[in-house]
N, C-alpha and C. Protein backbone atom coordinates (compact mmCIF):
# COMPACT_ATOMS: atom_id res chain seq x y z
N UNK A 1 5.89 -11.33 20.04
CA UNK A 1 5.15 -10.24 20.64
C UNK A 1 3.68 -10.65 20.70
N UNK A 2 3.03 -10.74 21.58
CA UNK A 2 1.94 -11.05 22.02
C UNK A 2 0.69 -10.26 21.42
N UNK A 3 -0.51 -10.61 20.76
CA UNK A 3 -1.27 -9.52 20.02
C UNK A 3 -2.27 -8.76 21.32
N UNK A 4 -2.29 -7.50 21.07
CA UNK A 4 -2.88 -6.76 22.10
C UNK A 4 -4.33 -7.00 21.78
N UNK A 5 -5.31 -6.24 23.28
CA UNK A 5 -6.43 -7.32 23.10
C UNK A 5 -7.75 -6.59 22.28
N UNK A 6 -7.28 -5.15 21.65
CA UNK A 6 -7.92 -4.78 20.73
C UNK A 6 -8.24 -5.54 18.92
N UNK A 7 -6.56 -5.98 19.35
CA UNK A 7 -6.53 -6.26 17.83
C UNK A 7 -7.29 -8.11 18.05
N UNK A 8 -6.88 -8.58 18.93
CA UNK A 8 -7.15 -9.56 19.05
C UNK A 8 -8.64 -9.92 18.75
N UNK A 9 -9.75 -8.72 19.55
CA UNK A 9 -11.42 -8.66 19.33
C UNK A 9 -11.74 -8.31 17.64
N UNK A 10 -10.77 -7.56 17.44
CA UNK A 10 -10.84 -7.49 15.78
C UNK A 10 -10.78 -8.85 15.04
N UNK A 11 -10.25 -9.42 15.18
CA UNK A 11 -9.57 -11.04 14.70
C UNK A 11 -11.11 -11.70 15.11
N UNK A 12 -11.32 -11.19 16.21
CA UNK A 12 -12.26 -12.94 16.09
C UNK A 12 -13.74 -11.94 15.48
N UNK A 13 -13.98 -11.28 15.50
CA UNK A 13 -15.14 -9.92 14.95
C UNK A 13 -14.49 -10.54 13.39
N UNK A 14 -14.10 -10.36 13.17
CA UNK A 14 -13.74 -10.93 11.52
C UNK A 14 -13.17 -12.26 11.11
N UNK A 15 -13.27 -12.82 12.18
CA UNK A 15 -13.94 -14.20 11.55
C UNK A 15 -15.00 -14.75 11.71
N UNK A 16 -15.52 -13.93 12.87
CA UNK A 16 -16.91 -14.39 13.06
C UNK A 16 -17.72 -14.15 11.40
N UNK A 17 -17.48 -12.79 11.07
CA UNK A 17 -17.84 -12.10 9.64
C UNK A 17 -17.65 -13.10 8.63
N UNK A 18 -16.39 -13.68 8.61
CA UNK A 18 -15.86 -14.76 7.49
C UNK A 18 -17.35 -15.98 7.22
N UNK A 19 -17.06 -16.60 8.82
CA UNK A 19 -18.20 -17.56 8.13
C UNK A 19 -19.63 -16.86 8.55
N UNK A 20 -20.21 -15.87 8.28
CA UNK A 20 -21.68 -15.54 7.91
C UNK A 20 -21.88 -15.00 7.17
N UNK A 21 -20.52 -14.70 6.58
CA UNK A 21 -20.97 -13.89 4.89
C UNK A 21 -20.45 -15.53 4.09
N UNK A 22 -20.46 -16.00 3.85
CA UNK A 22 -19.28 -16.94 3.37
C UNK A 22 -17.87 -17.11 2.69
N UNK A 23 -17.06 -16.01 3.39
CA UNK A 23 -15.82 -15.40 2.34
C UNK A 23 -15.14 -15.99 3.22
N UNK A 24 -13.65 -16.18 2.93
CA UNK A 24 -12.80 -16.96 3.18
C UNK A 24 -11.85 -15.32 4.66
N UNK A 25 -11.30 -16.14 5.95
CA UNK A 25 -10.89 -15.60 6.58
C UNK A 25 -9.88 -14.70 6.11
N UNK A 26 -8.76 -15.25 5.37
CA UNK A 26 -7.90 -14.55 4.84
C UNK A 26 -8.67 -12.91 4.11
N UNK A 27 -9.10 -13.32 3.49
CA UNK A 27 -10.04 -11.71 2.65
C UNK A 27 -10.69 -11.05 3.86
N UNK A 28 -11.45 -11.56 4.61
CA UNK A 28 -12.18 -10.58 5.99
C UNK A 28 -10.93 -10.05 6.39
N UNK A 29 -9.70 -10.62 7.37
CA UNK A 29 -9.05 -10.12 7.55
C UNK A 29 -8.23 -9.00 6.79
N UNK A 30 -7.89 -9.10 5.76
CA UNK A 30 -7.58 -8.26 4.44
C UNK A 30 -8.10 -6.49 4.36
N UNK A 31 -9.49 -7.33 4.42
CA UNK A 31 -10.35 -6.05 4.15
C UNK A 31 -10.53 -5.28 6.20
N UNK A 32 -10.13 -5.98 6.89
CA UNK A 32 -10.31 -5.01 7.85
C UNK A 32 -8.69 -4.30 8.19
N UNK A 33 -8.05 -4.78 7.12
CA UNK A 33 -6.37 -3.77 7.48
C UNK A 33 -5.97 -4.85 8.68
N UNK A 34 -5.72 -6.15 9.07
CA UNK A 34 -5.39 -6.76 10.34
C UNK A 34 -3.92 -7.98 9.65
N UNK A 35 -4.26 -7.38 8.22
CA UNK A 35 -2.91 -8.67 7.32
C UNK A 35 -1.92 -7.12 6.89
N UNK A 36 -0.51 -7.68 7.65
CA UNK A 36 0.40 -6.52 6.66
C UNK A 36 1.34 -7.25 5.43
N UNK A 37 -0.28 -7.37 4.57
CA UNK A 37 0.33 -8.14 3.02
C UNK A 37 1.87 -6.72 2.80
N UNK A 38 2.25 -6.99 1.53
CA UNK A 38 3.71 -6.19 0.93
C UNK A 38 2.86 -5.17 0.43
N UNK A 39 2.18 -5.12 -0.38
CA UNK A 39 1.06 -4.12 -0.82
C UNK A 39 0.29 -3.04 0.48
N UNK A 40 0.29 -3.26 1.79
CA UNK A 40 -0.14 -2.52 3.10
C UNK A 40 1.15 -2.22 3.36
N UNK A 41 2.59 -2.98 3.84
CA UNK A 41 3.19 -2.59 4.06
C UNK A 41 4.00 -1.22 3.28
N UNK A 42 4.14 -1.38 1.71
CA UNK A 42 4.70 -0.10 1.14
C UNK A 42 3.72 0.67 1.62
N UNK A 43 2.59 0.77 1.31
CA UNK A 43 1.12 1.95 1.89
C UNK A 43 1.43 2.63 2.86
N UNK A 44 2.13 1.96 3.98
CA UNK A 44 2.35 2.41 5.62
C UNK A 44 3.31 3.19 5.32
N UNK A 45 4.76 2.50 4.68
CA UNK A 45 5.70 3.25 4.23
C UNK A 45 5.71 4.51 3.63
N UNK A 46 4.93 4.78 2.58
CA UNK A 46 4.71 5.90 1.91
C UNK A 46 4.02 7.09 2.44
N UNK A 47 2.93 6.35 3.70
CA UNK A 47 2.36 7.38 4.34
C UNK A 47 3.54 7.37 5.16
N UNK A 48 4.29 7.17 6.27
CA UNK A 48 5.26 7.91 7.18
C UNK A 48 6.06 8.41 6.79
N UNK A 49 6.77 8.41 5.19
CA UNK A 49 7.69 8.86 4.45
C UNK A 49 6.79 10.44 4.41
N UNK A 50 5.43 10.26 3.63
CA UNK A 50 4.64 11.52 3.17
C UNK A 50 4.59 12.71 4.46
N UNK A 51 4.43 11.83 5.91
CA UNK A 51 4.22 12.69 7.09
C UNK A 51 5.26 13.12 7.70
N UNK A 52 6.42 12.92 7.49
CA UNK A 52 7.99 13.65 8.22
C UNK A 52 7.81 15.07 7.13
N UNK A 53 7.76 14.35 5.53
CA UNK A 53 7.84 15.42 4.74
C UNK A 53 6.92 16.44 4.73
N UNK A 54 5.58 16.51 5.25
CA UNK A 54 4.46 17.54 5.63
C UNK A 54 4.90 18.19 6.94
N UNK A 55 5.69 17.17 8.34
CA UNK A 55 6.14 17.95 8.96
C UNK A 55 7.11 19.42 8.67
N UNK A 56 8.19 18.45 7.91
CA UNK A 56 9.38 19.15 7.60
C UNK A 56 9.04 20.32 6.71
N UNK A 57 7.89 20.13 5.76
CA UNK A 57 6.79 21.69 5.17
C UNK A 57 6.91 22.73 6.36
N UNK A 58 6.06 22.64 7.35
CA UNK A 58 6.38 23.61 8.46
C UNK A 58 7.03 23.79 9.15
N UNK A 59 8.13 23.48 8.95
CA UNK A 59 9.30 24.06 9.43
C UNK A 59 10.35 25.01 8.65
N UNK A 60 11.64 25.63 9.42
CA UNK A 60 12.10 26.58 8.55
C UNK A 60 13.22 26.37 8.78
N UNK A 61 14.13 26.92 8.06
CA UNK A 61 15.41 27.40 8.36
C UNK A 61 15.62 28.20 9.87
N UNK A 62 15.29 28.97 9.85
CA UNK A 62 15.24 30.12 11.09
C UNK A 62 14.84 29.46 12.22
N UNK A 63 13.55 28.19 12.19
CA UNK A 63 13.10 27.52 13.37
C UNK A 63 14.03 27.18 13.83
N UNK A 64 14.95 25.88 12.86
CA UNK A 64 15.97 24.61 13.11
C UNK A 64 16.74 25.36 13.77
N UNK A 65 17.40 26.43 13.29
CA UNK A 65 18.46 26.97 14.19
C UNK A 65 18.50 27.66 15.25
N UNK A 66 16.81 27.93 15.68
CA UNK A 66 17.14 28.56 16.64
C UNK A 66 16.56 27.90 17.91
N UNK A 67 16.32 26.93 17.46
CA UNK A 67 15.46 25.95 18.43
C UNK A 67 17.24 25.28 18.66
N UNK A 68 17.95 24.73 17.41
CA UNK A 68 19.16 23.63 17.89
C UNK A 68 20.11 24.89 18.72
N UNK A 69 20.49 26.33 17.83
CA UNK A 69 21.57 26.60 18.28
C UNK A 69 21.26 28.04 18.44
N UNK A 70 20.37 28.38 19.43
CA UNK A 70 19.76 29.80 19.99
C UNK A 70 20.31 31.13 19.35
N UNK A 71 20.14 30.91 17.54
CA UNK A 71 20.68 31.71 16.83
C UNK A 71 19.92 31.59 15.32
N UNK A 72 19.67 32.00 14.49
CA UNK A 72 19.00 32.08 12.76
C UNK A 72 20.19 31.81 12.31
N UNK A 73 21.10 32.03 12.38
CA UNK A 73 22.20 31.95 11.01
C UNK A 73 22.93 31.52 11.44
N UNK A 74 23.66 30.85 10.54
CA UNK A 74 25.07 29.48 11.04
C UNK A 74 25.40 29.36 9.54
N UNK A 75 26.24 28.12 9.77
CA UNK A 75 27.15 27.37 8.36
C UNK A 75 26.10 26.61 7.33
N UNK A 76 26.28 25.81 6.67
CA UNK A 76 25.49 24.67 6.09
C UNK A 76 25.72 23.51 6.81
N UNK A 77 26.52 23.31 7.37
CA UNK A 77 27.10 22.47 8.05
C UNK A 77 26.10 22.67 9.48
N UNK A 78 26.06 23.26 9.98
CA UNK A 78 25.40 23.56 11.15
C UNK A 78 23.80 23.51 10.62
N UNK A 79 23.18 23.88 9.91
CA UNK A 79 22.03 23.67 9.65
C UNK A 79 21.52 22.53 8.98
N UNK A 80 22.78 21.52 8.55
CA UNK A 80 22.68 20.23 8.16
C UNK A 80 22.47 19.39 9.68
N UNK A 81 23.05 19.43 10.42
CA UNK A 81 23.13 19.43 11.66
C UNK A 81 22.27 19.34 12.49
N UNK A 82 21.33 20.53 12.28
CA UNK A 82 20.05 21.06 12.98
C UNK A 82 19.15 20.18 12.65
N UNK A 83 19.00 19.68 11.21
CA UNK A 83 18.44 19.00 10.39
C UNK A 83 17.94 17.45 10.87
N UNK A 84 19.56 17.08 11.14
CA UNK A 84 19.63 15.76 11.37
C UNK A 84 19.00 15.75 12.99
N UNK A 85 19.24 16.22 13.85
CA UNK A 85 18.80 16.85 15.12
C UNK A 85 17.07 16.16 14.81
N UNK A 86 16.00 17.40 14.14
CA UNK A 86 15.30 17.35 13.92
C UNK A 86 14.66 16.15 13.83
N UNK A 87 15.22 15.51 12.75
CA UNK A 87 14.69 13.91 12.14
C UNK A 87 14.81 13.19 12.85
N UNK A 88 16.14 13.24 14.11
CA UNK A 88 16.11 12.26 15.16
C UNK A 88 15.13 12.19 15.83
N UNK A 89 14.56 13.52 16.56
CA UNK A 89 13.53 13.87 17.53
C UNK A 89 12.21 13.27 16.94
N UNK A 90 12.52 13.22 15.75
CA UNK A 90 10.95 12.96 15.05
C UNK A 90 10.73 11.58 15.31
N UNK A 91 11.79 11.15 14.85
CA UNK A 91 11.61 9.47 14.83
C UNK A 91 11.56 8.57 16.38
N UNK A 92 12.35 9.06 17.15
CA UNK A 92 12.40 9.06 18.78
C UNK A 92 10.98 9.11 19.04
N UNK A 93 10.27 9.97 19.04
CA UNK A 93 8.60 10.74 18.83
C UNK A 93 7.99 9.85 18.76
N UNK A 94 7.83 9.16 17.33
CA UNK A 94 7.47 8.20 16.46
C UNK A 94 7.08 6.89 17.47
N UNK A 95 8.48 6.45 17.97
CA UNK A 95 8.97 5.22 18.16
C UNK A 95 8.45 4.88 19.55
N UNK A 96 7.93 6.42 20.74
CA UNK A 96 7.25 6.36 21.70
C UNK A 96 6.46 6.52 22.22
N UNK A 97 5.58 7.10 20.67
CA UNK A 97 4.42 7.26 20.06
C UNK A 97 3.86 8.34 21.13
N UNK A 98 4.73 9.29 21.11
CA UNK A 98 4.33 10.45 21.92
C UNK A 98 4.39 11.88 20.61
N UNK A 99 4.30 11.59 19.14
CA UNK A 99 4.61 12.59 18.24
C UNK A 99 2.83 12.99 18.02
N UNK A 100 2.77 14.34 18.42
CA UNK A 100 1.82 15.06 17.91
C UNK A 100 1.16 15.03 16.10
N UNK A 101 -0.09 14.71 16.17
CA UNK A 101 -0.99 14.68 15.00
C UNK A 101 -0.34 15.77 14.18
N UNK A 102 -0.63 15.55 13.00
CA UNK A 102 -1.01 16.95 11.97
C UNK A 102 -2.04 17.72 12.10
């Protein structure tokens, strides 16, 4: 995948930084978030894990079902359902980066 040409001006903006401070590229890059060391990657993780679950805060029982099945009350089964519904749309969202801020 080809680096887009934002990130790319970032890259050379921080190495330009590297050699006029005298720190080594690896650390400039580091410190501008442009390396996904294992330590950034769980970080990322924990925040998109934290933000379904702040979504899923405002939401309800009564929403899920009546948004999936133009009704408040159903089975568990059906509101398990609604559920899974939900999380799909979210992640779909996510993935086409058309999901609304908090």
């Amino acid at each position: 995948m080809p680096v887009d040409l934002e990130t790319y001006e970032r890259f050379l903006l921080a190495e330009k930084r590297a050699k006029e401070l005298g720190l080594s590229v690896i650390e400039v890059l580091d410190r501008a978030q442009l390396l996904l060391t294992k330590q950034r990657r769980h970080h990322l993780q924990v925040q998109a894990i934290e933000d379904v679950t702040r979504r899923l805060d405002r939401q309800s029982p009564n929403k899920l079902m009546s948004h999936y099945y133009q009704r408040v009350d159903g089975t568990p089964a059906e509101m398990f359902s609604a559920l899974q519904r939900w999380f799909e749309a979210v992640v779909r969202n996510y993935a086409n980066e058309t999901l609304e801020d908090l």
